[in-house]
PDB file of N, CA and C in Angstrom:
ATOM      1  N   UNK A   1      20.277  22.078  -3.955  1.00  0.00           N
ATOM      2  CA  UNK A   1      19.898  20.709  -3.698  1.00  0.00           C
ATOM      3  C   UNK A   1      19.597  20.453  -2.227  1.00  0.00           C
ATOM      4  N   UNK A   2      19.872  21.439  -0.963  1.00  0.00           N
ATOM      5  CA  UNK A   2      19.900  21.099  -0.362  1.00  0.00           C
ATOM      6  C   UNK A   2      18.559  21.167   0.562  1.00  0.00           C
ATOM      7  N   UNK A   3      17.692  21.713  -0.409  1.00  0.00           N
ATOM      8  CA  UNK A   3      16.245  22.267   0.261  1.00  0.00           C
ATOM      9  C   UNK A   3      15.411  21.032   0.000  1.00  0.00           C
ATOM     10  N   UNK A   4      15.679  20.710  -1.557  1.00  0.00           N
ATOM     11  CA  UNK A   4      14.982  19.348  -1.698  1.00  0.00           C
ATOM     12  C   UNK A   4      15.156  18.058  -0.748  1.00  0.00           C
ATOM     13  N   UNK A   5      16.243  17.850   0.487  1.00  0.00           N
ATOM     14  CA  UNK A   5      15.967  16.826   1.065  1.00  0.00           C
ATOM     15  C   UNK A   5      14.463  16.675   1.904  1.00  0.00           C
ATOM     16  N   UNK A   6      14.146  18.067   2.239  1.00  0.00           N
ATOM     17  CA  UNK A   6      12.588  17.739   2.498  1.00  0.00           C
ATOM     18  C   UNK A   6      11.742  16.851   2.351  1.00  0.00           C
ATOM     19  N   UNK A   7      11.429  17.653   1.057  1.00  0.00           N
ATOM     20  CA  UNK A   7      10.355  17.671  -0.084  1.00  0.00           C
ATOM     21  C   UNK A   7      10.348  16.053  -0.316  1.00  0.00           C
ATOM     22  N   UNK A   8      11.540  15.284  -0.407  1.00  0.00           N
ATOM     23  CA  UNK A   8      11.733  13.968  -0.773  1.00  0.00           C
ATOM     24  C   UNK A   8      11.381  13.311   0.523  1.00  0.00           C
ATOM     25  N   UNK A   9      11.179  13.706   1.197  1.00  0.00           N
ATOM     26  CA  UNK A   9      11.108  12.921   2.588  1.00  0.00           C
ATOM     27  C   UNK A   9       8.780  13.214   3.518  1.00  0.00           C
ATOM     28  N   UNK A  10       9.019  14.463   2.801  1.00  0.00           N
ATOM     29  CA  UNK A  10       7.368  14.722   2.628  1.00  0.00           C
ATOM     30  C   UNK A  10       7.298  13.624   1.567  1.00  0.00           C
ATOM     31  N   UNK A  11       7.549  13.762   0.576  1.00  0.00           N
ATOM     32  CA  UNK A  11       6.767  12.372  -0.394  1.00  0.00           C
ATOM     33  C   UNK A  11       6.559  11.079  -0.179  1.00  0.00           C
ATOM     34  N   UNK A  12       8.175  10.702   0.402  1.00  0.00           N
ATOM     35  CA  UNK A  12       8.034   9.206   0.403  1.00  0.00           C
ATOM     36  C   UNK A  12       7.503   8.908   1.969  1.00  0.00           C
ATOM     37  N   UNK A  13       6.897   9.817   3.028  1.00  0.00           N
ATOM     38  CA  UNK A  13       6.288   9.553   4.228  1.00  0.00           C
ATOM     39  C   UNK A  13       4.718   9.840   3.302  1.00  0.00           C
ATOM     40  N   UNK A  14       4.762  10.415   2.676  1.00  0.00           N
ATOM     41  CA  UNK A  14       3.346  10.895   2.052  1.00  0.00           C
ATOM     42  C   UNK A  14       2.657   9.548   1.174  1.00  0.00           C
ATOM     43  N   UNK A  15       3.716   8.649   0.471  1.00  0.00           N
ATOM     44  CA  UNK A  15       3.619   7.168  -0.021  1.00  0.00           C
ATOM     45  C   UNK A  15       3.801   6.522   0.725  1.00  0.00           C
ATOM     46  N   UNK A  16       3.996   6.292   1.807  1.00  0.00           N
ATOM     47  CA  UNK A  16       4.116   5.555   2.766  1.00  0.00           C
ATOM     48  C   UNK A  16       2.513   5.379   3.489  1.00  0.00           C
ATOM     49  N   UNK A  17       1.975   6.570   3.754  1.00  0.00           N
ATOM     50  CA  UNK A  17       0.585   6.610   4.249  1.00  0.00           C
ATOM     51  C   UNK A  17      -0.679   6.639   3.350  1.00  0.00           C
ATOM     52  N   UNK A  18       0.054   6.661   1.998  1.00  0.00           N
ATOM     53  CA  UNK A  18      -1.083   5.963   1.141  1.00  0.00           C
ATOM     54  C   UNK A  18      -1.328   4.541   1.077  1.00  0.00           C
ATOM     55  N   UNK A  19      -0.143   3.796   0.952  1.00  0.00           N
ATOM     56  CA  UNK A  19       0.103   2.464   0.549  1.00  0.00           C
ATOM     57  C   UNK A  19      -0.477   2.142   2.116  1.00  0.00           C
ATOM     58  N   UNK A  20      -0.372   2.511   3.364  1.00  0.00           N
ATOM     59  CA  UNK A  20      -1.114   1.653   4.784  1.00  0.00           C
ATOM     60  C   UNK A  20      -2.514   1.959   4.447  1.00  0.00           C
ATOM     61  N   UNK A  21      -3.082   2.983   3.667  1.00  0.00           N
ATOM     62  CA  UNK A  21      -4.475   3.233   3.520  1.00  0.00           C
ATOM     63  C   UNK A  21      -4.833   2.518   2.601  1.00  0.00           C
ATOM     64  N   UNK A  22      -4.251   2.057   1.474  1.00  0.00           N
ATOM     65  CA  UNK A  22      -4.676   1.721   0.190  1.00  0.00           C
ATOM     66  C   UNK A  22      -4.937  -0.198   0.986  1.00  0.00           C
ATOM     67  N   UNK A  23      -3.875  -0.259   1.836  1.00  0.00           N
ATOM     68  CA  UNK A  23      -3.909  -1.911   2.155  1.00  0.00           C
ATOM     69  C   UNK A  23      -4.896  -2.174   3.048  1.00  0.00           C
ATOM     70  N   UNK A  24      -5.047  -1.107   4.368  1.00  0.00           N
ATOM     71  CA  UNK A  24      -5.895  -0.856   5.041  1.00  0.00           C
ATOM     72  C   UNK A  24      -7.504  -1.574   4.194  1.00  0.00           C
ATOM     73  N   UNK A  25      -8.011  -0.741   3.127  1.00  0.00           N
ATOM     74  CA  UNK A  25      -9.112  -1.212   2.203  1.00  0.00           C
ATOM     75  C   UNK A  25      -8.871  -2.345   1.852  1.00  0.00           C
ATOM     76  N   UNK A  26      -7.865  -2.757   1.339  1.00  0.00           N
ATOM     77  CA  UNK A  26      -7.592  -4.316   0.638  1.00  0.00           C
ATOM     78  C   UNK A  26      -8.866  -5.016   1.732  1.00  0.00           C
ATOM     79  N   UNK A  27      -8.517  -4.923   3.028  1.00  0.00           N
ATOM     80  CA  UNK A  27      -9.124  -6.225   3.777  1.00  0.00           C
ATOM     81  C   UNK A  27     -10.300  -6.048   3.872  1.00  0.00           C
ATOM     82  N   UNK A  28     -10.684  -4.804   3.649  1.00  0.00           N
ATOM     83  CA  UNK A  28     -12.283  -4.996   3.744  1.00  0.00           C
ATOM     84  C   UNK A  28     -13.093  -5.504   2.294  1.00  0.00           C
ATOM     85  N   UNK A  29     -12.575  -5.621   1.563  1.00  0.00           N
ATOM     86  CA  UNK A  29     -13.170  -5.809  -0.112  1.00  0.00           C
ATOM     87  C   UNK A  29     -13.583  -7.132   0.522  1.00  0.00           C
ATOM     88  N   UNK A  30     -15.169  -7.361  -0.003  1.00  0.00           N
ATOM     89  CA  UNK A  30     -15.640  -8.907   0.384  1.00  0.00           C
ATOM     90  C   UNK A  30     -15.293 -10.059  -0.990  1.00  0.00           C
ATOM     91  N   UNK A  31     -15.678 -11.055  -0.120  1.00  0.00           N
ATOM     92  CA  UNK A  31     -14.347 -12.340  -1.266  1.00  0.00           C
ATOM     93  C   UNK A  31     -15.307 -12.480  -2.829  1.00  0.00           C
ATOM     94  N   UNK A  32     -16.766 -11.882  -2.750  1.00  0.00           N
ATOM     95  CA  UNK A  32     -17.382 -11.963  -3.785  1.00  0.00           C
ATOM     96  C   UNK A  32     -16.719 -11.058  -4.972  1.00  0.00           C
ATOM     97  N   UNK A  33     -16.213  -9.805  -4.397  1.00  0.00           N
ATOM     98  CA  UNK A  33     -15.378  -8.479  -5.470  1.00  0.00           C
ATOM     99  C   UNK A  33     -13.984  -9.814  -5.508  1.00  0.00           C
ATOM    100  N   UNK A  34     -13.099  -9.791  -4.329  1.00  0.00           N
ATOM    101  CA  UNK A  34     -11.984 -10.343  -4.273  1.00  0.00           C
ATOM    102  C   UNK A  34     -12.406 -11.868  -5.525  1.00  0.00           C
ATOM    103  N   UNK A  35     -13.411 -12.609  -5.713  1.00  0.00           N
ATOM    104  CA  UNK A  35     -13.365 -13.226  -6.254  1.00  0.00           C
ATOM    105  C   UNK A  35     -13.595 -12.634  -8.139  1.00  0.00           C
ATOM    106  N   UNK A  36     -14.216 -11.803  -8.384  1.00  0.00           N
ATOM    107  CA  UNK A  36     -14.108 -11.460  -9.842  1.00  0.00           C
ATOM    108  C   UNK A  36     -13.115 -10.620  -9.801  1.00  0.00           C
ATOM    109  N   UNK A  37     -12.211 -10.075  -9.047  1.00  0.00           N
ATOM    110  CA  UNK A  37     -10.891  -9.428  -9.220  1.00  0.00           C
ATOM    111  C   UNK A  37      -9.614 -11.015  -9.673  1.00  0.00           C
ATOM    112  N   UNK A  38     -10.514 -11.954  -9.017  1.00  0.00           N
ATOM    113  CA  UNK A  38      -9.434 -13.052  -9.366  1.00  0.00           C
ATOM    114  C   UNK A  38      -8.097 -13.234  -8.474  1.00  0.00           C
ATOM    115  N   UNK A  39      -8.698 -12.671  -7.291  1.00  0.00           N
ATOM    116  CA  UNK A  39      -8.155 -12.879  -6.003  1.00  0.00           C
ATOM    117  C   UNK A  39      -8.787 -13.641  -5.106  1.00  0.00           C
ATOM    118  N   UNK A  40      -7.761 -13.712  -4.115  1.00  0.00           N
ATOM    119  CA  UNK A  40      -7.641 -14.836  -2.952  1.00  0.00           C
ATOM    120  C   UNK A  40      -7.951 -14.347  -1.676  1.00  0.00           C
ATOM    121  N   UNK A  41      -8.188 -14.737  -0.665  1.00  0.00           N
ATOM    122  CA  UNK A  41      -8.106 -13.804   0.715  1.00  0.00           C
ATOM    123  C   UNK A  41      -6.569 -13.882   1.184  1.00  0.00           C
ATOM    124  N   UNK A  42      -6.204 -15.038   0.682  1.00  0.00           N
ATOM    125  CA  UNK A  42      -4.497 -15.613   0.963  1.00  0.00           C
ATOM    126  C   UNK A  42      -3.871 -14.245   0.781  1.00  0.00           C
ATOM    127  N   UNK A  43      -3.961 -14.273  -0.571  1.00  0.00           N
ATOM    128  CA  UNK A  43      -3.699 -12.765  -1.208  1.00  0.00           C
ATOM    129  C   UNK A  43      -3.873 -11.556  -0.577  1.00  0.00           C
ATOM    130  N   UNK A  44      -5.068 -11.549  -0.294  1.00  0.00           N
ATOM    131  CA  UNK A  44      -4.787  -9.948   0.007  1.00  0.00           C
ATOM    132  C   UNK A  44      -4.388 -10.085   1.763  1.00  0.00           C
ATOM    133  N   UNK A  45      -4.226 -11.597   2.440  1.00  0.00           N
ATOM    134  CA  UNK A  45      -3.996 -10.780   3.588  1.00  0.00           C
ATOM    135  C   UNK A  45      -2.098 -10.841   3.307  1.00  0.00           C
ATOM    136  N   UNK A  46      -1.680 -11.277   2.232  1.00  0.00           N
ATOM    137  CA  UNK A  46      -0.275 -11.602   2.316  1.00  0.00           C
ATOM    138  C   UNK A  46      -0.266  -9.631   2.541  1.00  0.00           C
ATOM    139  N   UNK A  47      -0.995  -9.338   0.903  1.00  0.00           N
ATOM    140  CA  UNK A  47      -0.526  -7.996   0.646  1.00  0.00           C
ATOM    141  C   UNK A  47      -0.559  -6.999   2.049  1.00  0.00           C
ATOM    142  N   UNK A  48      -1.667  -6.873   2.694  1.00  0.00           N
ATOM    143  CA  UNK A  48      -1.820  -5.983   3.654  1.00  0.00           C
ATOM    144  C   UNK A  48      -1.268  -6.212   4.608  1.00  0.00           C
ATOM    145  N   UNK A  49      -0.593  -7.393   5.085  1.00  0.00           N
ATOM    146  CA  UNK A  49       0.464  -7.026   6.111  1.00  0.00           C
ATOM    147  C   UNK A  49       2.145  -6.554   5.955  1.00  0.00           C
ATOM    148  N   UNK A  50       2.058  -6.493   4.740  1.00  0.00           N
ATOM    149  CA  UNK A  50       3.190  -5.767   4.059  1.00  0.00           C
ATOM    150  C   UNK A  50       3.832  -4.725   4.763  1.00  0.00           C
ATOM    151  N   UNK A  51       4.918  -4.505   5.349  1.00  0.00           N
ATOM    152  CA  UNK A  51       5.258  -3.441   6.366  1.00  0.00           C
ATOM    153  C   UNK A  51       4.990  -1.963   5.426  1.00  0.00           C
ATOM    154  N   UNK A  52       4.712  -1.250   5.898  1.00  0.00           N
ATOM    155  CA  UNK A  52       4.278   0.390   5.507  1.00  0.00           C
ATOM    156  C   UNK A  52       5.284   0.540   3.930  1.00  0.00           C
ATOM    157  N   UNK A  53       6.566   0.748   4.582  1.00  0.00           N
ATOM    158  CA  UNK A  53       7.406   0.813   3.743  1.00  0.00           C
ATOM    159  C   UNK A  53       8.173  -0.078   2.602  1.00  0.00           C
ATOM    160  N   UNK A  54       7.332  -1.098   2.398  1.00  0.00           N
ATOM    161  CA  UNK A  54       7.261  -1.952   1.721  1.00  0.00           C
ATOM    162  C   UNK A  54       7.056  -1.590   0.065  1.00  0.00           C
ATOM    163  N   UNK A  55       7.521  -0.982  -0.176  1.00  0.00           N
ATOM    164  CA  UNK A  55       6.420  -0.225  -1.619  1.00  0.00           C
ATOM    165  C   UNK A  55       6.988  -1.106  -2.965  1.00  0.00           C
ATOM    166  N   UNK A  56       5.837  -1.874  -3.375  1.00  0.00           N
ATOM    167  CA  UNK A  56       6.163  -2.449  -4.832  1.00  0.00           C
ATOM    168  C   UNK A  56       6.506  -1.520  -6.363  1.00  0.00           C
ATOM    169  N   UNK A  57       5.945  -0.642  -5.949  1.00  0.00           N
ATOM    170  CA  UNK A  57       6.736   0.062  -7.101  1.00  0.00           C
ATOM    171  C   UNK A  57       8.236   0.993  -6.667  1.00  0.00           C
ATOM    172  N   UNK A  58       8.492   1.128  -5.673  1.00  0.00           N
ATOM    173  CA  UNK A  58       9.751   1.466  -4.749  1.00  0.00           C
ATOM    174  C   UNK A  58       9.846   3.141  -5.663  1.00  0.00           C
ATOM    175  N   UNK A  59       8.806   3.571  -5.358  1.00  0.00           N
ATOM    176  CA  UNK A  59       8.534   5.195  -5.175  1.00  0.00           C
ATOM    177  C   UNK A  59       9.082   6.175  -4.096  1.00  0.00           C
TER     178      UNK A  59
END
């Protein structure tokens, strides 16, 4: 068990730099997509300033 503390720590830095990339995009989507997604700009700027480690599915 003791090799896996890594590996767990590569992942969740590895989800960590998806979720700043994935939010990163949020802000560029223009409000015409954001609007047939049935979103807000409110919205996505709440989402993207979300600290890194913020993770809604808590992966």
């Amino acid at each position: 068990m003791k090799g896996q503390t890594g590996v767990v720590w590569i992942a969740r830095i590895s989800r960590w730099y998806q979720l700043s990339r994935e939010r990163a995009c949020l802000r560029q989507i223009s409000d015409a997509a954001l609007k047939d997604l049935g979103l807000s700009r409110a919205d996505i700027e709440a989402e993207s300033h979300r600290a890194f480690w913020d993770d809604p599915f808590n992966r």
